[in-house]
Protein backbone atom coordinates (compact mmCIF):
# COMPACT_ATOMS: atom_id res chain seq x y z
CA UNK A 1 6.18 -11.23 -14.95
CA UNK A 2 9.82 -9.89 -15.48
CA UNK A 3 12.04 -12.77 -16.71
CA UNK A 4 15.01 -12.15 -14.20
CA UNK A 5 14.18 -13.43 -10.87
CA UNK A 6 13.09 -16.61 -9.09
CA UNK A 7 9.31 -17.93 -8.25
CA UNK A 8 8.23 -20.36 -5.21
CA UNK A 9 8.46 -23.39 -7.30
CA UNK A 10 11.33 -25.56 -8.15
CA UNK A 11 11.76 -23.96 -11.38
CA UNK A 12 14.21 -20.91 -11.29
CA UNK A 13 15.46 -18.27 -13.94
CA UNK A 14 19.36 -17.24 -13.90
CA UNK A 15 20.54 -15.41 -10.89
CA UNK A 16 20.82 -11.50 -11.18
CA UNK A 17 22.65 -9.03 -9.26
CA UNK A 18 20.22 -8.27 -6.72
CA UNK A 19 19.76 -12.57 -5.85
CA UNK A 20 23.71 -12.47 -5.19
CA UNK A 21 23.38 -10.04 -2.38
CA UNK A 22 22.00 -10.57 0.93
CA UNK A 23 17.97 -8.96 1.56
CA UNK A 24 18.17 -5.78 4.32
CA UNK A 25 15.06 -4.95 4.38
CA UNK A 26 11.40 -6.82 3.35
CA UNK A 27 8.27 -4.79 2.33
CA UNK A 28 5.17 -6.54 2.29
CA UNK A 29 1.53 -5.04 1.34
CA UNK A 30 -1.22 -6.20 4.44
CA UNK A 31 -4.93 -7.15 2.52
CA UNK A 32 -4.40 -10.22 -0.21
CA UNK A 33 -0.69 -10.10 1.02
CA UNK A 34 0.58 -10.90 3.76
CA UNK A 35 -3.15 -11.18 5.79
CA UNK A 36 -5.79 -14.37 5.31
CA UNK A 37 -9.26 -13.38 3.64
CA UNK A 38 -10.14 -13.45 6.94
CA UNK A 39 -7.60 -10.18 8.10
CA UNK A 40 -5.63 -12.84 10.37
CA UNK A 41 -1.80 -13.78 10.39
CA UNK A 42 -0.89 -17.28 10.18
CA UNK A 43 1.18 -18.81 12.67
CA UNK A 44 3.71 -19.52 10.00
CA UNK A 45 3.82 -16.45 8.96
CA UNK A 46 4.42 -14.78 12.62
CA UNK A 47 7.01 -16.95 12.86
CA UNK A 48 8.72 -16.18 9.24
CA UNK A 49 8.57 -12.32 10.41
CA UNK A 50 9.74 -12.92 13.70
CA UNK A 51 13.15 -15.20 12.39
CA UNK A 52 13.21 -12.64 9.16
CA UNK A 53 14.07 -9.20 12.36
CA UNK A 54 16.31 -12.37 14.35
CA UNK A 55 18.42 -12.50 11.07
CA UNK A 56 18.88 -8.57 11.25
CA UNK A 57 16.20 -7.97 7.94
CA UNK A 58 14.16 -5.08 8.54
CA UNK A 59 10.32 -5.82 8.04
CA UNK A 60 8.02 -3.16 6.78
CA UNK A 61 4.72 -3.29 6.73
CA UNK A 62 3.37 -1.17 3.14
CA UNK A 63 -0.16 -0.34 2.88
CA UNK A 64 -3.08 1.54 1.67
CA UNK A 65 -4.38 1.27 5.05
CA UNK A 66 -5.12 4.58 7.39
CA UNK A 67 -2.94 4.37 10.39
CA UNK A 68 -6.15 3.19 12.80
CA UNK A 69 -6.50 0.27 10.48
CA UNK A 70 -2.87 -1.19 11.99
CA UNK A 71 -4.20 -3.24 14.60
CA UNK A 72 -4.53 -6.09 12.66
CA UNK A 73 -0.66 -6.36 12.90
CA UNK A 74 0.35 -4.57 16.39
CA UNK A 75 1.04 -7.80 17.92
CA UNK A 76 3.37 -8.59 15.13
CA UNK A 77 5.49 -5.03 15.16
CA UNK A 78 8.75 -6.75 16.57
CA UNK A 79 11.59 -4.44 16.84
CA UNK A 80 11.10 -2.03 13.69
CA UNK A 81 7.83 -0.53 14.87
CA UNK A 82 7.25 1.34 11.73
CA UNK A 83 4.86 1.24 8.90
CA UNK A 84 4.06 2.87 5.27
CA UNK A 85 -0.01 4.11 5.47
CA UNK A 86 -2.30 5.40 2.73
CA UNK A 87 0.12 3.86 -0.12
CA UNK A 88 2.86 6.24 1.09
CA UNK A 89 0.95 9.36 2.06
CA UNK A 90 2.40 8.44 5.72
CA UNK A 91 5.24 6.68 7.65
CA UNK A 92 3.63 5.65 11.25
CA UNK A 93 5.61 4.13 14.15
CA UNK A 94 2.90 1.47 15.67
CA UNK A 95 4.81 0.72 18.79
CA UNK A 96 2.10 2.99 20.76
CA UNK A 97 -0.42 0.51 19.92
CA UNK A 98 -3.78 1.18 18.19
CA UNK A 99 -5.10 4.16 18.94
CA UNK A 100 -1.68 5.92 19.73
CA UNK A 101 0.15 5.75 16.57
CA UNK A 102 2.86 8.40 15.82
CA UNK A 103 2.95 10.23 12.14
CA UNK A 104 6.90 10.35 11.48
CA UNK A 105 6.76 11.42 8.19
CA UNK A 106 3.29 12.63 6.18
CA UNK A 107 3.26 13.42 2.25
CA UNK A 108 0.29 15.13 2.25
CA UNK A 109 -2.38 15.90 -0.67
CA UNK A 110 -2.60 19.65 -0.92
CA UNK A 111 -6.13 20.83 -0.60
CA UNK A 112 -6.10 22.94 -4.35
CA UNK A 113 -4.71 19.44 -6.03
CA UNK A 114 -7.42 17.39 -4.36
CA UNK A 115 -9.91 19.50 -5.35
CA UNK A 116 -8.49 19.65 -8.95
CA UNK A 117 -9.26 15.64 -8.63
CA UNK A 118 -12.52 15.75 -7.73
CA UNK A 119 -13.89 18.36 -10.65
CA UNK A 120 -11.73 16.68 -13.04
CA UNK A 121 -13.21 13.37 -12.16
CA UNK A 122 -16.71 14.76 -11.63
CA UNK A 123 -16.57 15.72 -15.42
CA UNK A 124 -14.80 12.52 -16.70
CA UNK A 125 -17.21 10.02 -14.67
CA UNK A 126 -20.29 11.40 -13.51
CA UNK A 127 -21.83 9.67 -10.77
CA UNK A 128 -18.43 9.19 -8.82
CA UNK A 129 -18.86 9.85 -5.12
CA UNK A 130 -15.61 10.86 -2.65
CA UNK A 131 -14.73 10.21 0.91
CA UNK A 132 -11.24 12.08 2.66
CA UNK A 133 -8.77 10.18 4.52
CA UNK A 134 -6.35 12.75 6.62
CA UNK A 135 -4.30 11.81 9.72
CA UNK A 136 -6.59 11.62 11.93
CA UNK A 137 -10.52 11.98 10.88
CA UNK A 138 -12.38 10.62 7.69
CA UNK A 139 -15.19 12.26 5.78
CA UNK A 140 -17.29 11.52 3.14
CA UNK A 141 -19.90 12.47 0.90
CA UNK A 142 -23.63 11.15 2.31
CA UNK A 143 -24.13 9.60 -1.09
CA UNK A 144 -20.59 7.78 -0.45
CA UNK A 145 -21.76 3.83 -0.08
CA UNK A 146 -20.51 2.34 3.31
CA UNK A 147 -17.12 0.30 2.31
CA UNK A 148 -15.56 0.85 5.58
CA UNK A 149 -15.64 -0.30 8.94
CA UNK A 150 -16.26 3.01 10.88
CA UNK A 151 -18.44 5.98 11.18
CA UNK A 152 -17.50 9.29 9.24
CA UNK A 153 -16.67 12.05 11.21
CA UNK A 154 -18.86 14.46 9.01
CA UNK A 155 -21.06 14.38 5.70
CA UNK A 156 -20.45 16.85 2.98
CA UNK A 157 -20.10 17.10 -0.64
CA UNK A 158 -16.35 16.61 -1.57
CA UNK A 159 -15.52 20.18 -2.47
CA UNK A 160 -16.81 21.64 1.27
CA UNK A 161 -14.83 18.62 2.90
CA UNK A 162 -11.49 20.07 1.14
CA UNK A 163 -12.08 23.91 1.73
CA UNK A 164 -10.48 26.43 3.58
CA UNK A 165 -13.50 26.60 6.18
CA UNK A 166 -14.10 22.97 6.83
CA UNK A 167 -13.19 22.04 10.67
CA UNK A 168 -10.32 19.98 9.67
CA UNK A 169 -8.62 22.10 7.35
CA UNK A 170 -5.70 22.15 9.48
CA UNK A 171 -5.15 18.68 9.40
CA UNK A 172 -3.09 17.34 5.89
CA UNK A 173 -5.24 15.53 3.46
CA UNK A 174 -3.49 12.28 2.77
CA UNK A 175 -5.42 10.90 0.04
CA UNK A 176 -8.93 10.88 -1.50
CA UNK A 177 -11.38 7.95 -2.09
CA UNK A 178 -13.40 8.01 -5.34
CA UNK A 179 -16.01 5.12 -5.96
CA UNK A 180 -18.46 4.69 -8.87
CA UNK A 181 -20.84 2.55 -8.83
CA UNK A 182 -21.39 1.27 -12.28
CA UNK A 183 -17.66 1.55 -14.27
CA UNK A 184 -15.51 -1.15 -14.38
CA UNK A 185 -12.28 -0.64 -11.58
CA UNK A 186 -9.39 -1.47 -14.22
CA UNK A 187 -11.39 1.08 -16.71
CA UNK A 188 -12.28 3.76 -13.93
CA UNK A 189 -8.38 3.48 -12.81
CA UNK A 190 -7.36 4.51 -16.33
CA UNK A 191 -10.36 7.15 -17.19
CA UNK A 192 -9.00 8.98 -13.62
CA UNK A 193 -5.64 8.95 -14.64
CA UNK A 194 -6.26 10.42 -18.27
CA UNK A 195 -8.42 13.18 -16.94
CA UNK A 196 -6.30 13.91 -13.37
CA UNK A 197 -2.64 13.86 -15.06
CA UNK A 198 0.12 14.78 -12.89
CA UNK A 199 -1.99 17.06 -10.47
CA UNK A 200 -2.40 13.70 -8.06
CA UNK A 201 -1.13 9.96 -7.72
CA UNK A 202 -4.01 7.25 -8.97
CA UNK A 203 -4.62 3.68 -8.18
CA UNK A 204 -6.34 1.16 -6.58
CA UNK A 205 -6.17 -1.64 -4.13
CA UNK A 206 -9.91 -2.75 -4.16
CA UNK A 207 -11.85 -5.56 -6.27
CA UNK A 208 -14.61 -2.88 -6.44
CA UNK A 209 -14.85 0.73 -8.81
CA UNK A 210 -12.85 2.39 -5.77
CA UNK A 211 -10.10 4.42 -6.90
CA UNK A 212 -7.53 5.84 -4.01
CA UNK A 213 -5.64 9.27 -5.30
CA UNK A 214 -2.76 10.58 -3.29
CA UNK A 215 -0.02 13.89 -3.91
CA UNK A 216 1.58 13.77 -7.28
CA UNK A 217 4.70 11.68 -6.91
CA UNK A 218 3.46 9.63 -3.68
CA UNK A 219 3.29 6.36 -3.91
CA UNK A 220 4.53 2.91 -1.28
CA UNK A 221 7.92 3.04 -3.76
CA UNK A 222 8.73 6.54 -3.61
CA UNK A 223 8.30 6.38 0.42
CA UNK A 224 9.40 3.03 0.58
CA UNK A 225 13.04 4.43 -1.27
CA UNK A 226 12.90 7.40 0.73
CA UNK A 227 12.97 5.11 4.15
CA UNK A 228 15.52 2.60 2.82
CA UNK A 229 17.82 6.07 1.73
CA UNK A 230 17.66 6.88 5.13
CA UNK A 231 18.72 3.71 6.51
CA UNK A 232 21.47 3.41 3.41
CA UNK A 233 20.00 0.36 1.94
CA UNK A 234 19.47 0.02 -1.89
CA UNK A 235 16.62 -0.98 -3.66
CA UNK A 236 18.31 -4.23 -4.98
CA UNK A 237 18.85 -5.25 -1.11
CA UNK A 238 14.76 -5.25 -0.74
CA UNK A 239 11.86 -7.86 -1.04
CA UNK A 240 8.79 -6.62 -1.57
CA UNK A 241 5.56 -8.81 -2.04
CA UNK A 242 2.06 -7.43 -3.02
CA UNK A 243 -1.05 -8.37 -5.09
CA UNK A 244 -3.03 -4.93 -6.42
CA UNK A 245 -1.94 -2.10 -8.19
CA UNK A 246 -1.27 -0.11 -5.53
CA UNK A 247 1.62 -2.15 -5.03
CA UNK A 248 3.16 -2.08 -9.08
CA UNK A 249 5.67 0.49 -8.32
CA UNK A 250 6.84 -1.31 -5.58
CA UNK A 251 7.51 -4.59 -7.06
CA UNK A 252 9.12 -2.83 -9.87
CA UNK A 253 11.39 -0.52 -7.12
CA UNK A 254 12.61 -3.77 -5.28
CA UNK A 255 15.35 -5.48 -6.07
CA UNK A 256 13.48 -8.70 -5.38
CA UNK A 257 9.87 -8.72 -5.56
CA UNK A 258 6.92 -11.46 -5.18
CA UNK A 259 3.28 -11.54 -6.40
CA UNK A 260 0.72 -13.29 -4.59
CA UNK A 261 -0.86 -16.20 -6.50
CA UNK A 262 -4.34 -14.68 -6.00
CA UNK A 263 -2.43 -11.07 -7.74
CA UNK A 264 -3.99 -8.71 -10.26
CA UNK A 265 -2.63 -9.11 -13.74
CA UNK A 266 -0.81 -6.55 -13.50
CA UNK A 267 1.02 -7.06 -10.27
CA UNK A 268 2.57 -10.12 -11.64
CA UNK A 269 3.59 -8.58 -14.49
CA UNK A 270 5.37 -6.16 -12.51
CA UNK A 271 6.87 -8.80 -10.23
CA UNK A 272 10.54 -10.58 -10.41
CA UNK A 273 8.69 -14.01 -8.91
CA UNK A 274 5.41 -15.03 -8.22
CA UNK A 275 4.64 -17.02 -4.66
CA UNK A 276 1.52 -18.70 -3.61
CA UNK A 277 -1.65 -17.27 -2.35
CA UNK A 278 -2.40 -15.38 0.68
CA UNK A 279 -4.64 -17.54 2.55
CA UNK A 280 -1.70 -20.49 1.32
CA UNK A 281 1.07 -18.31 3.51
CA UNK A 282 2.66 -17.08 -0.14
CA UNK A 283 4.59 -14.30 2.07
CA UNK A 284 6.41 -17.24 4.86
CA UNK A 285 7.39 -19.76 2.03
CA UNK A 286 9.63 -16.86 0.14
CA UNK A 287 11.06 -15.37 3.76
CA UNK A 288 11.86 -18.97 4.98
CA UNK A 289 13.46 -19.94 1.51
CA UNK A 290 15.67 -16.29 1.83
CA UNK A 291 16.50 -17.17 5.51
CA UNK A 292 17.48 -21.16 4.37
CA UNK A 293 20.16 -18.67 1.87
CA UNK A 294 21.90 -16.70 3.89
CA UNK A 295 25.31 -17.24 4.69
């Protein structure tokens, strides 16, 4: 954990420039985050959101999620609406409700770097099976184990799913999903990386072997800056919270940033404080203490 910034207990570190000025904007990951085990939000944590948008602090919602994945929060969208999907591959305004989100801003995966990814990883990890998120349809491989709640909208090896002729070739890629079955995740994350290099963004926000690789440069920071650019707020005027490594480059963007007690290793090395678990409301204890601040 860095050494700079403040954790939920009573013990704090010395104040740094980004503690002395007043949060804009608060980015918080959805699964181990900011949702119960059980996908739900906690009345306390409704109600930390809710007085977090009355105080005039953005809230954004930062996920690996697909955009038809959002209902778990559209009766918790508020005023901002808007929401980071597929670890930046898409910024979706949710106040259409599920079902009729809009895409305001897609970083896609082109289709010759995605393929790159899967023979590279094909030769580095034999036995690793893909699936292909894109705006609106997801595809797999029939091989591809059944992690997800939903039915695939067609079966095909990996490199048919990203060519030219496939039915949805008009519609971006936003990020591939690579699972093996046997490697360890923390080892499989580094192997892809090694053998995909800069051709495509790498990580991973599951316990299991089930990698997530997006456009080179894509990631919840880089969109998360580009949004906060747009609405001329600095990095040292956000909060970010998260728990996998999907969400490292975030903490480390954010001026202030929290790990979950129940966070990856990594993740709270990343982070400027540390908060309590998820299913202990970690996310509403740090947004009540910031609203208890403000002057």
């Amino acid at each position: 954990m860095r050494d700079n910034g403040p954790v939920t207990s009573a013990t704090r570190e010395p104040e740094t420039a980004a503690e002395t000025l007043p949060p804009r904007l608060i980015a918080t990951d959805l699964d181990g985050t900011l949702l119960r085990d059980d996908k739900s939000v906690s009345p306390r944590t409704v109600a930390a959101l809710a007085a977090a948008e009355e105080a005039g602090i953005e809230v954004f919602f930062v996920t690996g999620r697909p955009a038809r994945w959002m209902d778990v929060v559209s009766d918790h969208v508020h005023g901002h609406g808007l929401a980071i999907c597929g670890n930046g591959a898409a910024v979706v305004d949710l106040h259409g409700g599920p079902g009729a989100h809009r895409f305001v801003k897609v970083r896609e995966l082109a289709r010759k770097n995605a393929l790159d990814a899967v023979r590279l990883l094909r030769e580095a990890a034999p036995g690793t099976v893909y699936a292909v998120e894109q705006t609106y349809g997801f595809y797999q491989e029939p091989a591809y184990p059944k992690l997800h709640m939903e039915i695939p909208d067609s079966l095909a090896p990996a490199e048919e799913l990203l060519s030219a002729d496939h039915r949805a070739a008009g519609e971006p890629v936003l990020k591939i999903l690579a699972y093996h079955p046997d490697l360890d995740p923390d080892a499989f994350l580094t192997l892809a990386r090694l053998a995909i290099g800069d051709r495509a963004g790498v990580t991973r926000s599951s316990p299991s072997a089930l990698l997530e690789i997006s456009g080179p440069g894509v990631s919840k920071a880089s969109t998360l800056a580009l949004c906060c650019a747009e609405r001329g707020i600095s990095h040292e005027q956000v909060v970010a919270f998260g728990d996998m490594p999907n969400d490292v480059e975030m903490l480390t963007w954010a001026g202030r940033s929290y790990a979950m007690g129940n966070a990856h290793p990594d993740v709270i090395a990343a982070a400027s404080g540390q908060t309590v678990a998820n299913n202990e409301d970690g996310v509403a204890i740090v947004i009540e203490r910031l609203l208890e601040e403000l002057p």
